[in-house]
N, C-alpha and C. Protein backbone atom coordinates (compact mmCIF):
# COMPACT_ATOMS: atom_id res chain seq x y z
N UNK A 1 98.54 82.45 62.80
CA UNK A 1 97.45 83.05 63.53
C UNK A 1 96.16 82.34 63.18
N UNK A 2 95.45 82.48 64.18
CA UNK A 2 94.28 81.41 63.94
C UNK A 2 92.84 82.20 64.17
N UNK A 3 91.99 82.37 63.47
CA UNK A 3 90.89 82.93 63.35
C UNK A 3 89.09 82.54 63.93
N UNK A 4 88.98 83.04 64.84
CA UNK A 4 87.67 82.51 65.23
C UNK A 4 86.55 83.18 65.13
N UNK A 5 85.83 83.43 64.51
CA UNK A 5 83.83 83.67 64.24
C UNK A 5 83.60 83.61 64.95
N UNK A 6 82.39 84.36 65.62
CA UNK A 6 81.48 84.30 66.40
C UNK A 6 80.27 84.75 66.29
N UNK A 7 78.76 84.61 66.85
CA UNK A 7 78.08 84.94 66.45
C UNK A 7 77.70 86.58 67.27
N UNK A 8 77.21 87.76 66.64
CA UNK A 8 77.66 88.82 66.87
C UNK A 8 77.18 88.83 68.33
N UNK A 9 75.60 88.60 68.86
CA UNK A 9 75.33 88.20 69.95
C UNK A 9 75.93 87.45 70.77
N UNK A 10 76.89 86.31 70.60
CA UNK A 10 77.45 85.85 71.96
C UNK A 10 78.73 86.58 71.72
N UNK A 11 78.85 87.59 71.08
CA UNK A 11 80.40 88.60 71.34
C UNK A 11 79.52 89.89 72.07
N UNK A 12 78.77 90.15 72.07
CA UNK A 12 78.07 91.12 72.96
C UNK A 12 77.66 90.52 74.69
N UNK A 13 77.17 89.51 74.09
CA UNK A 13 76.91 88.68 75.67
C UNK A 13 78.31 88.49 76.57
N UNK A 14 79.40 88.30 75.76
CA UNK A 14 80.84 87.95 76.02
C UNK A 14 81.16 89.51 77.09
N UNK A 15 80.62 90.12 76.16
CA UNK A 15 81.33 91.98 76.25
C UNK A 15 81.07 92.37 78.03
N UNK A 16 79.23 92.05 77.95
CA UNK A 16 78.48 92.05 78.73
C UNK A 16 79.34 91.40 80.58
N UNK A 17 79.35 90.21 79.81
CA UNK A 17 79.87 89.96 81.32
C UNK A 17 81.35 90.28 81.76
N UNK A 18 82.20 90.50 80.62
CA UNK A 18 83.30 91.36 81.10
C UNK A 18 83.14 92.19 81.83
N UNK A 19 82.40 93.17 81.25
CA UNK A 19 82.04 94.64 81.82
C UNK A 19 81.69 94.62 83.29
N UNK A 20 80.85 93.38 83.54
CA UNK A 20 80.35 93.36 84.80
C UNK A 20 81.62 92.96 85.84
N UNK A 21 82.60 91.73 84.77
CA UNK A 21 83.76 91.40 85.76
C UNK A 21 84.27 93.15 86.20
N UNK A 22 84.71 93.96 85.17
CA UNK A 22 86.05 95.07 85.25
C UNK A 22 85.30 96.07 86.36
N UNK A 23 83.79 95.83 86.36
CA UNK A 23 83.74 96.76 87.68
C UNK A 23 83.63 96.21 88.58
N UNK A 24 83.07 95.15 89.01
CA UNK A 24 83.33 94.50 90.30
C UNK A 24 85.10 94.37 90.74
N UNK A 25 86.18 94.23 90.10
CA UNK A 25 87.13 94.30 90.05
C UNK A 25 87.51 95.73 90.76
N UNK A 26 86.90 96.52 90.12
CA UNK A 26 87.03 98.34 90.61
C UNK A 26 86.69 98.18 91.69
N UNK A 27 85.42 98.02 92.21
CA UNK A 27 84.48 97.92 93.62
C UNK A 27 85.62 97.16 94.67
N UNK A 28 86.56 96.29 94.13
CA UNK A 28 87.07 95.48 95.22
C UNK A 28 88.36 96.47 94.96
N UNK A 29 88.65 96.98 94.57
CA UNK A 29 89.66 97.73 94.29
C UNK A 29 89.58 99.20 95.64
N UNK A 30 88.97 99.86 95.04
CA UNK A 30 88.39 101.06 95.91
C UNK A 30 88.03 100.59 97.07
N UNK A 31 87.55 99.27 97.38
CA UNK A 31 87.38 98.95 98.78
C UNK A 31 88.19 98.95 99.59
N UNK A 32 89.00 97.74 98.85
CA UNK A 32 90.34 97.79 99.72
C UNK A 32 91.47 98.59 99.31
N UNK A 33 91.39 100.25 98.85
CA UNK A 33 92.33 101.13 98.80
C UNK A 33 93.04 101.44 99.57
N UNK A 34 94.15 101.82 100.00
CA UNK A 34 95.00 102.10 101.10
C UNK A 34 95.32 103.35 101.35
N UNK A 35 94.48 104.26 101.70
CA UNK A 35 94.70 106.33 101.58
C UNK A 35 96.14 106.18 102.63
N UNK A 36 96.86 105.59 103.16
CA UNK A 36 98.35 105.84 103.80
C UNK A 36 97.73 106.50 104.66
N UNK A 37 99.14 107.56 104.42
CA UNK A 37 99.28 108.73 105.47
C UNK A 37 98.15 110.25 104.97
N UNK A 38 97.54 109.78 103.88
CA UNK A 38 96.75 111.08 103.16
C UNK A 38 95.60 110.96 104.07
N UNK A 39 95.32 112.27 105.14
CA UNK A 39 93.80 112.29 105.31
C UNK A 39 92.77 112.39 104.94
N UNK A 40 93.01 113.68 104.04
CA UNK A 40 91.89 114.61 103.59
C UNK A 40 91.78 114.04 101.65
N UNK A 41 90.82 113.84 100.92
CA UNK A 41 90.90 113.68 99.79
C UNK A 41 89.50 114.82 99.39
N UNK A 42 90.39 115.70 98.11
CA UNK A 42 89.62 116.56 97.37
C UNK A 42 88.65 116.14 96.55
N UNK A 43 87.89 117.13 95.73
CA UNK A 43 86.63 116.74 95.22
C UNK A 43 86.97 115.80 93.88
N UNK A 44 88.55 116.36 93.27
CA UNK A 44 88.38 115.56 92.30
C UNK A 44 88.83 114.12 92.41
N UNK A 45 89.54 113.29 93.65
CA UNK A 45 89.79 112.61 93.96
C UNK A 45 88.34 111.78 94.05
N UNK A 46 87.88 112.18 94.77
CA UNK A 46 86.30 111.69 95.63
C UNK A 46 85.71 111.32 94.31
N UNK A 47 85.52 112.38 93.06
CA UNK A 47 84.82 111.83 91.82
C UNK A 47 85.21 110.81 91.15
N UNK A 48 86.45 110.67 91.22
CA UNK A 48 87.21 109.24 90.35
C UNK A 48 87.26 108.06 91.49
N UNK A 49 87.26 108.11 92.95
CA UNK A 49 86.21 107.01 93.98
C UNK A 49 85.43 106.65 93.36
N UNK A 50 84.49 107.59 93.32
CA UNK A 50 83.07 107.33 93.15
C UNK A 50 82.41 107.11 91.51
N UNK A 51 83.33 107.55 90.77
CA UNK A 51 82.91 107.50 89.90
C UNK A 51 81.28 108.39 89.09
N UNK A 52 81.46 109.52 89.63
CA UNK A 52 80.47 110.46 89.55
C UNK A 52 81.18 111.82 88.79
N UNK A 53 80.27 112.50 88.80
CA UNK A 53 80.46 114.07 88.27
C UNK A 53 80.76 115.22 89.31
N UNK A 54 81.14 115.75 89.53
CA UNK A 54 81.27 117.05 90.05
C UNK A 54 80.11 117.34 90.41
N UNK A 55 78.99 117.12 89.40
CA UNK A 55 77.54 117.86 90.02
C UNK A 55 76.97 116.99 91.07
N UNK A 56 77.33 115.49 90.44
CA UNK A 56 76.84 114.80 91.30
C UNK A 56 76.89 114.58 93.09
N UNK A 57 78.45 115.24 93.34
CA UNK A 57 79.33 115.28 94.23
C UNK A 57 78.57 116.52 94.96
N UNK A 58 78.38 117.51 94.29
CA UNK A 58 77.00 118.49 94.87
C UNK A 58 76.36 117.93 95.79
N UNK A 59 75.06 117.44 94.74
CA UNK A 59 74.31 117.33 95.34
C UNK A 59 73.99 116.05 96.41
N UNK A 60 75.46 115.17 96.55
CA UNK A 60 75.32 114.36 97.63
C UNK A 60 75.95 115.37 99.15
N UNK A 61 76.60 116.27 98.80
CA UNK A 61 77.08 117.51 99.56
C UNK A 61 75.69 118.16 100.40
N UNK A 62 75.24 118.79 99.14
CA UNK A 62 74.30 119.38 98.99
C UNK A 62 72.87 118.34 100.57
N UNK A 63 72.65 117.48 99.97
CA UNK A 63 71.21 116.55 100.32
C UNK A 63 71.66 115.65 101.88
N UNK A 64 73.16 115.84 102.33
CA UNK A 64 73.48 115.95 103.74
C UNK A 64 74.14 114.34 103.44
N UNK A 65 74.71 113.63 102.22
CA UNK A 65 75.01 111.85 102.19
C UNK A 65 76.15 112.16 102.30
N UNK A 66 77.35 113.42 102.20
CA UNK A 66 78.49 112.57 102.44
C UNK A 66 78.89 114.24 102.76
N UNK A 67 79.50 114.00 104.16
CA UNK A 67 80.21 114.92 104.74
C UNK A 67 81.77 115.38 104.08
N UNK A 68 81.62 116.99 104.68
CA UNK A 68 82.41 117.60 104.01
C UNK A 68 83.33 119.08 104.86
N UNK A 69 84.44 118.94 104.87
CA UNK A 69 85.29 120.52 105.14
C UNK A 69 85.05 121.48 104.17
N UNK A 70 85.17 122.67 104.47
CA UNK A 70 85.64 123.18 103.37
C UNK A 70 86.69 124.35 104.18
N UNK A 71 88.08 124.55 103.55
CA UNK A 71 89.33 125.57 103.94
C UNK A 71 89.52 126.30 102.72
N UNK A 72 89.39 127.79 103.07
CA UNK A 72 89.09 128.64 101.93
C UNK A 72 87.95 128.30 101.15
N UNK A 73 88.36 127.82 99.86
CA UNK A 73 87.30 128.12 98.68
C UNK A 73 87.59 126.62 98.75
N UNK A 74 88.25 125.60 98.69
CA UNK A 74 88.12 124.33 98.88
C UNK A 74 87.53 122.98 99.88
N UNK A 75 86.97 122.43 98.87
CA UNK A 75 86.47 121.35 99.82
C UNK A 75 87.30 120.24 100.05
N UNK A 76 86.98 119.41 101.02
CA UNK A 76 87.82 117.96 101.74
C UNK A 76 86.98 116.96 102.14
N UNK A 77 87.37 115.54 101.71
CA UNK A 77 86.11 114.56 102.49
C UNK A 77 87.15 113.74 102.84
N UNK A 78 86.85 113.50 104.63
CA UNK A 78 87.57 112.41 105.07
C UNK A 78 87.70 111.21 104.33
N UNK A 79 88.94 110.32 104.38
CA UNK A 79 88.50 109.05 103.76
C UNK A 79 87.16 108.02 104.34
N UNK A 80 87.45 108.43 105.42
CA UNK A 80 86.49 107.10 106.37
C UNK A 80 84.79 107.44 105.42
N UNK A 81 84.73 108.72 105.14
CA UNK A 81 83.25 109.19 104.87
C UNK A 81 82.97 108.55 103.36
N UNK A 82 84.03 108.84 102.82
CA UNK A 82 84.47 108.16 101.03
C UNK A 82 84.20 106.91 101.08
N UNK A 83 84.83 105.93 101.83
CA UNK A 83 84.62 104.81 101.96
C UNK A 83 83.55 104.32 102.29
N UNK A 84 82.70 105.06 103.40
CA UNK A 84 81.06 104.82 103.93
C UNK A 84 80.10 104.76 102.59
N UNK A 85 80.57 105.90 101.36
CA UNK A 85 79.66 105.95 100.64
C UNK A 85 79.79 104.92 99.70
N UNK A 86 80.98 104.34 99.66
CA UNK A 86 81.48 103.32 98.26
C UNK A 86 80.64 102.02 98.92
N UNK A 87 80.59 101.94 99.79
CA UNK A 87 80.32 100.91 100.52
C UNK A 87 78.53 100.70 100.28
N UNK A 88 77.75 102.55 100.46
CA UNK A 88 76.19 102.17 99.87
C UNK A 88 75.89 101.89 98.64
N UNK A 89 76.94 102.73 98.30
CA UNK A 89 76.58 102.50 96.59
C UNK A 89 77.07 101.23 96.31
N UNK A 90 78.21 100.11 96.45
CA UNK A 90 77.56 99.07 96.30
C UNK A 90 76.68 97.90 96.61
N UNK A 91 76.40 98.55 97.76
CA UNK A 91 74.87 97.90 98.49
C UNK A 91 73.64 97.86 97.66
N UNK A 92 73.93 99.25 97.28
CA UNK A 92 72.72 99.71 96.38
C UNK A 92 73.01 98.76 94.97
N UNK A 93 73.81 98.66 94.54
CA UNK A 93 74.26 98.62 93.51
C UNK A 93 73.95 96.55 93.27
N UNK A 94 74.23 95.91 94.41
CA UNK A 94 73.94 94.68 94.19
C UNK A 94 72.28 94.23 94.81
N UNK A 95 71.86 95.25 95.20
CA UNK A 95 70.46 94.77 95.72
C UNK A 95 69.54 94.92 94.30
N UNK A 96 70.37 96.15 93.22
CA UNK A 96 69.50 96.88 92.02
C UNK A 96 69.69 95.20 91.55
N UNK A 97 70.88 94.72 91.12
CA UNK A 97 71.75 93.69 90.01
C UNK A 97 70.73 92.45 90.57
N UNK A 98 70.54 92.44 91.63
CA UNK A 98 70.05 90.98 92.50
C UNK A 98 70.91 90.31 92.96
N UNK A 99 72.15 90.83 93.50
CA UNK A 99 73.14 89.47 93.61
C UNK A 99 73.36 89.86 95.00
């Protein structure tokens, strides 16, 4: 086995741009997801999309950004609407980055 040093900063800088690879990786992931034959996806589905909170999922509910059913006491978001939003948020998301 062979041992390599580094200086602690370019193992953070290293870390750094991983991190940036494993979500852009996600982003292309969730883009091109394939929902099949599933129409309707629930809230906790939609949060692991999106990568948000429950509250957060509120108040995009809530503030009129991403449409919603609700049957009984449960809610439903089309995929097409899921996908509209993955799509701002990384709009948003590379205009913040600059790229």
């Amino acid at each position: 086995m062979e041992i390599v040093m580094i200086e602690a900063r370019t193992y953070e800088a290293m870390m750094s741009k991983f991190e940036q690879f494993t979500r852009r990786v996600d982003v292309l992931c969730r883009r091109h997801m394939d929902y099949g034959t599933k129409k309707w996806l629930d809230s906790q589905e939609v949060c692991i999309l999106l990568d948000i909170s429950k509250r957060t999922l509120q108040s995009l509910r809530d503030n009129g950004k991403l449409g919603y059913s609700m049957i009984g006491h449960k809610i439903f978001y089309r995929p097409s609407d899921v996908q509209a939003m993955i799509d701002r948020l990384v709009e948003e998301r590379e205009v913040r980055d600059g790229q």
